[in-house]
Protein backbone atom coordinates (compact mmCIF):
# COMPACT_ATOMS: atom_id res chain seq x y z
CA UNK A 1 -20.62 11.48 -4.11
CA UNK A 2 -18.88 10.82 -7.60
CA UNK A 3 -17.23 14.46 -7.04
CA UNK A 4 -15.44 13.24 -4.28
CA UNK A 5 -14.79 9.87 -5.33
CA UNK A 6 -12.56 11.58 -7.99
CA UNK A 7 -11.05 14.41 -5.75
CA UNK A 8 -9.66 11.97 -3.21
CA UNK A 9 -8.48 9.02 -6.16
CA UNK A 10 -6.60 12.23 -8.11
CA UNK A 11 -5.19 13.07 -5.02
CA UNK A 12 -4.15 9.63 -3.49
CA UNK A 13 -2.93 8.76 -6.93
CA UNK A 14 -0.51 11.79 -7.06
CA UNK A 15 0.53 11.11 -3.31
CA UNK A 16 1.40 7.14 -3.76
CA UNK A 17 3.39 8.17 -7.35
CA UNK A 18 6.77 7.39 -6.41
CA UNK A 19 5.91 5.96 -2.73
CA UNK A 20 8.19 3.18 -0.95
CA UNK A 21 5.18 0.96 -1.40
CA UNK A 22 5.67 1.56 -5.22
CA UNK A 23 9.08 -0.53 -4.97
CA UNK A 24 7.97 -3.46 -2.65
CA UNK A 25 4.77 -3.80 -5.13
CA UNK A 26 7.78 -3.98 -7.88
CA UNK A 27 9.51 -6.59 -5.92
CA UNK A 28 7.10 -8.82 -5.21
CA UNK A 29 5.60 -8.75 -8.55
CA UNK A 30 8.82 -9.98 -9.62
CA UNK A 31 8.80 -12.52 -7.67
CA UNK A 32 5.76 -14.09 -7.54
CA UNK A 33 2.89 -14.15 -10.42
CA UNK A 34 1.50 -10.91 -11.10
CA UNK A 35 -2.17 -12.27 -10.18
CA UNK A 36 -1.78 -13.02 -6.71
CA UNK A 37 0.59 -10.22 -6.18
CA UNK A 38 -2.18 -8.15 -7.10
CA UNK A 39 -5.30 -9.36 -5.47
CA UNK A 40 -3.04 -9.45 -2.09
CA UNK A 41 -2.15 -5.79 -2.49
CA UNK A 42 -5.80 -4.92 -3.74
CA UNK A 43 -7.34 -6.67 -0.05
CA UNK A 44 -4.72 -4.59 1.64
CA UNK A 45 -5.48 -1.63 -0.10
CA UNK A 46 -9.31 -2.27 0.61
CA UNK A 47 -8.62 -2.68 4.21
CA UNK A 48 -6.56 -0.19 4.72
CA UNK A 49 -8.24 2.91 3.12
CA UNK A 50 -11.20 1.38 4.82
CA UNK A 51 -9.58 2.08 8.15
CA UNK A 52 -8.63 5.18 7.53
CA UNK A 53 -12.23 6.31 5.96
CA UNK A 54 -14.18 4.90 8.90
CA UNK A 55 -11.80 5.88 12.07
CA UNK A 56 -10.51 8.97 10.25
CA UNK A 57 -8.27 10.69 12.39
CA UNK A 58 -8.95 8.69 15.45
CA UNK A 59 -6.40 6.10 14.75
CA UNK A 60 -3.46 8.46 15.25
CA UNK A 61 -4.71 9.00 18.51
CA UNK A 62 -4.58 5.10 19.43
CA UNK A 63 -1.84 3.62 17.56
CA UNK A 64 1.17 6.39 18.26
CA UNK A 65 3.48 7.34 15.26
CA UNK A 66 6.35 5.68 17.28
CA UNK A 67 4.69 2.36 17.60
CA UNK A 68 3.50 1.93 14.63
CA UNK A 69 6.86 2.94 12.98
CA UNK A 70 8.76 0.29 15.85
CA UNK A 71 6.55 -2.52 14.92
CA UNK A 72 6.84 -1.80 11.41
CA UNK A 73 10.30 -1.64 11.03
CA UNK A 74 10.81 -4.52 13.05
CA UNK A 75 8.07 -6.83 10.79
CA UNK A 76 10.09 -5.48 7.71
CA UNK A 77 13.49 -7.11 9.34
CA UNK A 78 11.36 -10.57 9.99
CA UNK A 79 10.07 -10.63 6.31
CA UNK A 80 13.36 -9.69 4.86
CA UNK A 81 15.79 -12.29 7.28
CA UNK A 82 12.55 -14.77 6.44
CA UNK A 83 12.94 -13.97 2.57
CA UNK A 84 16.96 -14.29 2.63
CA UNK A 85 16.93 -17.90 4.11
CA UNK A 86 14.02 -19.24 1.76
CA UNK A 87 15.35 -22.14 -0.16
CA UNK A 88 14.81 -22.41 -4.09
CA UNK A 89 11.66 -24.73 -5.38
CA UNK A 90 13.39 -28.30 -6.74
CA UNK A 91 11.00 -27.90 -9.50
CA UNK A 92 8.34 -25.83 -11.51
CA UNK A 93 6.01 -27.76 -10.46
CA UNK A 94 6.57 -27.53 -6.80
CA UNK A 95 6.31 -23.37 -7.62
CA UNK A 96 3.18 -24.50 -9.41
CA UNK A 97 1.38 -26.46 -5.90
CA UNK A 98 3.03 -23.56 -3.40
CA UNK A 99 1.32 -20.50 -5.61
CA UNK A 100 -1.95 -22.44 -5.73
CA UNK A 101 -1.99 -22.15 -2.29
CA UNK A 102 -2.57 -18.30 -1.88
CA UNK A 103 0.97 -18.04 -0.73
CA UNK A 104 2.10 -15.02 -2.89
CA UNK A 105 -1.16 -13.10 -2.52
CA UNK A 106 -0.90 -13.40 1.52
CA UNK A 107 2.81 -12.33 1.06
CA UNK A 108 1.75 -9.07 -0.90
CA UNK A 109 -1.37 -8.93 1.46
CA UNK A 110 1.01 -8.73 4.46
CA UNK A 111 4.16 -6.91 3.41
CA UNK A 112 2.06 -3.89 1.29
CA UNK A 113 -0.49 -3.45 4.77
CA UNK A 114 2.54 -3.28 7.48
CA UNK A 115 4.12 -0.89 4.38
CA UNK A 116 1.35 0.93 4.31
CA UNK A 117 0.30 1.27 7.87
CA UNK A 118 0.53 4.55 8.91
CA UNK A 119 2.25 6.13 5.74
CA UNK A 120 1.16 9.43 4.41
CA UNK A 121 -1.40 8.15 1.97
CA UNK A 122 -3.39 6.79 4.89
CA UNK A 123 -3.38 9.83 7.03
CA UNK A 124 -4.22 12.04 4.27
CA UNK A 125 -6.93 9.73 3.69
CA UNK A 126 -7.91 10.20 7.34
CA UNK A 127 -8.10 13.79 7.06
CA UNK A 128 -10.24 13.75 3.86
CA UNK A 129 -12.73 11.19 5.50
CA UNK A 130 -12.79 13.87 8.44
CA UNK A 131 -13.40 16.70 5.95
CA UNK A 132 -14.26 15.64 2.36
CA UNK A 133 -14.49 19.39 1.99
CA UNK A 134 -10.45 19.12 1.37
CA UNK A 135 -11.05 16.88 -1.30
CA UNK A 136 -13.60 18.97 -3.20
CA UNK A 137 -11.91 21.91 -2.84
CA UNK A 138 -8.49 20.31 -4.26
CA UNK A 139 -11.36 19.40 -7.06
CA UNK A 140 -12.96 22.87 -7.88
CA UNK A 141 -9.08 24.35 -8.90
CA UNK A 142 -8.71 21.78 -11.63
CA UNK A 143 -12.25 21.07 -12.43
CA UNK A 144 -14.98 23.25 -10.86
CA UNK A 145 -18.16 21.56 -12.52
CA UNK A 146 -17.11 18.20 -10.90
CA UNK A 147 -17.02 19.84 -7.83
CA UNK A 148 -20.40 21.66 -7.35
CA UNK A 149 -22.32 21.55 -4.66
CA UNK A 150 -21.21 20.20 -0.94
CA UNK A 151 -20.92 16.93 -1.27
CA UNK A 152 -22.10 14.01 0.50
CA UNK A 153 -22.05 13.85 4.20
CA UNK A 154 -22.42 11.08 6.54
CA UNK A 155 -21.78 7.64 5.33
CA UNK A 156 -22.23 8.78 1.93
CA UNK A 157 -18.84 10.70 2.45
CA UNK A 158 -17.04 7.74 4.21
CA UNK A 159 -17.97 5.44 1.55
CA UNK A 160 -16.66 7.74 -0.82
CA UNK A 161 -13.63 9.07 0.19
CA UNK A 162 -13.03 5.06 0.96
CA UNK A 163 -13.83 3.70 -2.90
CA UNK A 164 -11.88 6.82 -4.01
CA UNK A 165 -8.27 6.24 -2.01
CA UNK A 166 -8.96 2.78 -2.81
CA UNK A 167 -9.30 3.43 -6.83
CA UNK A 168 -6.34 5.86 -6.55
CA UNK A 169 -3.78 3.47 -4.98
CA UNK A 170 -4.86 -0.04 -7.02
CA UNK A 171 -4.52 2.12 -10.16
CA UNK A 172 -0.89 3.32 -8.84
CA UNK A 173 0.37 -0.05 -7.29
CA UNK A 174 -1.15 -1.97 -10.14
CA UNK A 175 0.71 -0.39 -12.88
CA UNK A 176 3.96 -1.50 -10.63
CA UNK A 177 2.20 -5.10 -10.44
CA UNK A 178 2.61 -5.09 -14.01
CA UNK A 179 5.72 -3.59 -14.50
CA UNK A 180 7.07 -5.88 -11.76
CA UNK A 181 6.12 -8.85 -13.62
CA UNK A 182 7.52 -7.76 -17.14
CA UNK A 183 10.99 -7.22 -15.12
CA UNK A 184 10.67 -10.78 -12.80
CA UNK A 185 10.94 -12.63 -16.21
CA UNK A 186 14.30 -11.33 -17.45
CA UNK A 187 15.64 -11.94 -14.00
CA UNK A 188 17.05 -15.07 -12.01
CA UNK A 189 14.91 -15.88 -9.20
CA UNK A 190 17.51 -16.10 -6.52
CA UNK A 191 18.75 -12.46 -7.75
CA UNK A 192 14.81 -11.35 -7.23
CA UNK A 193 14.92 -13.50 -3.41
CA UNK A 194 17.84 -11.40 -2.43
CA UNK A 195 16.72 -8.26 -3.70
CA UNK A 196 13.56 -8.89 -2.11
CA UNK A 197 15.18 -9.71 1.27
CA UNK A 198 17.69 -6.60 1.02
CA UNK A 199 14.38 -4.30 0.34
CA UNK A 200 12.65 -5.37 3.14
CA UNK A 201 15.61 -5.62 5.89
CA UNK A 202 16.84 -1.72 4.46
CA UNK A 203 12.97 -0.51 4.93
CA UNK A 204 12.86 -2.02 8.46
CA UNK A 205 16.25 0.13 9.33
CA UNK A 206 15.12 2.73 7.74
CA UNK A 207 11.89 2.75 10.10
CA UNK A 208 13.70 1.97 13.19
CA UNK A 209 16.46 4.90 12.29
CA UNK A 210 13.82 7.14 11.66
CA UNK A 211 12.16 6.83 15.19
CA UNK A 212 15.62 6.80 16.77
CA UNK A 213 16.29 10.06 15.10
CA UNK A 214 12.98 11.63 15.83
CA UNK A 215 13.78 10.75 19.78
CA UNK A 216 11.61 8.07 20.04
């Protein structure tokens, strides 16, 4: 089980270095405290891979590429015309009572899962849940003691080629948690609002061009 566990977090790692999802983890870390940003994204994460383990490649077949780049692109518009229009706090402690209230962490929550919804990271964590046989033998080329043996099968595989994405992407998106909130304090926030805002609305055209390009 631990063989495969670290096959599929070395391999989601490499494959979320330098994602999309890496900037809008650096955005909203900016913007909001770096402790909320990061349990939101680490739930999302958690859910997400978790999907992707337990359906494996079943959810391609139900959710279509085309949807779930249509909706996405679309919910990435609504967060960033949402995020333009936000007015300022009139005081820190008014930022103070709004971040108490989970805000930030069901911001990251949301914005990081419709991100992350369908991206490559998931469906090659689909395939590996199908087959943790591609994670081990990924494994054996770079470390062929780790990868002795078969490997779990069952729900021993699905639980983990599930902890392992999961481990792989929080260590990723958490270094960009971190470097997000170094950056957020040598910024204005109304800069960081309107960066946020353009980052979102450009992903959402970005989504919708893609599928218009593709043909739909």
């Amino acid at each position: 089980m631990f063989a495969v566990f670290a096959a599929v977090a070395g391999i989601v790692m490499l494959a979320e270095m330098g994602d999309k999802t890496q900037l809008l983890v650096l955005v909203l870390a900016a913007r909001y405290r770096p402790w909320p940003v990061f349990a939101g994204i680490a739930a999302a994460i958690g859910v997400l891979c978790l999907l992707a383990a337990v359906a494996g490649r079943l959810v391609g077949g139900l959710l279509p590429e085309t949807v779930v780049r249509a909706v996405a692109g679309l919910l990435f518009i609504g967060f960033g015309v949402w995020t333009w229009f936000q007015r300022d706090g009139d005081s820190e402690e008014e930022d103070e009572v709004r971040e108490s209230r989970f805000g930030p962490a069901l911001t990251a929550f949301g914005t990081f899962f419709v991100a992350e919804l369908g991206d490559k990271t998931q469906i090659m964590t689909m395939a590996m849940a199908a087959d943790p046989g591609i994670a081990l033998a990924a494994l054996r080329r770079v470390a062929p003691a780790l990868a002795a043996g078969t490997g779990p099968s069952g729900a021993g595989g699905t639980v983990a080629v599930w902890l392992g994405a999961w481990a792989g992407m929080l260590a990723v998106d958490g270094a960009a948690v971190a470097l997000g909130s170094v950056v957020g304090k040598r910024l204005p926030a109304r800069v960081i609002r309107r960066v946020s805002a353009a980052v979102f609305v450009v992903f959402g055209i970005l989504a919708l061009a893609s599928l218009l390009i593709g043909g739909g």
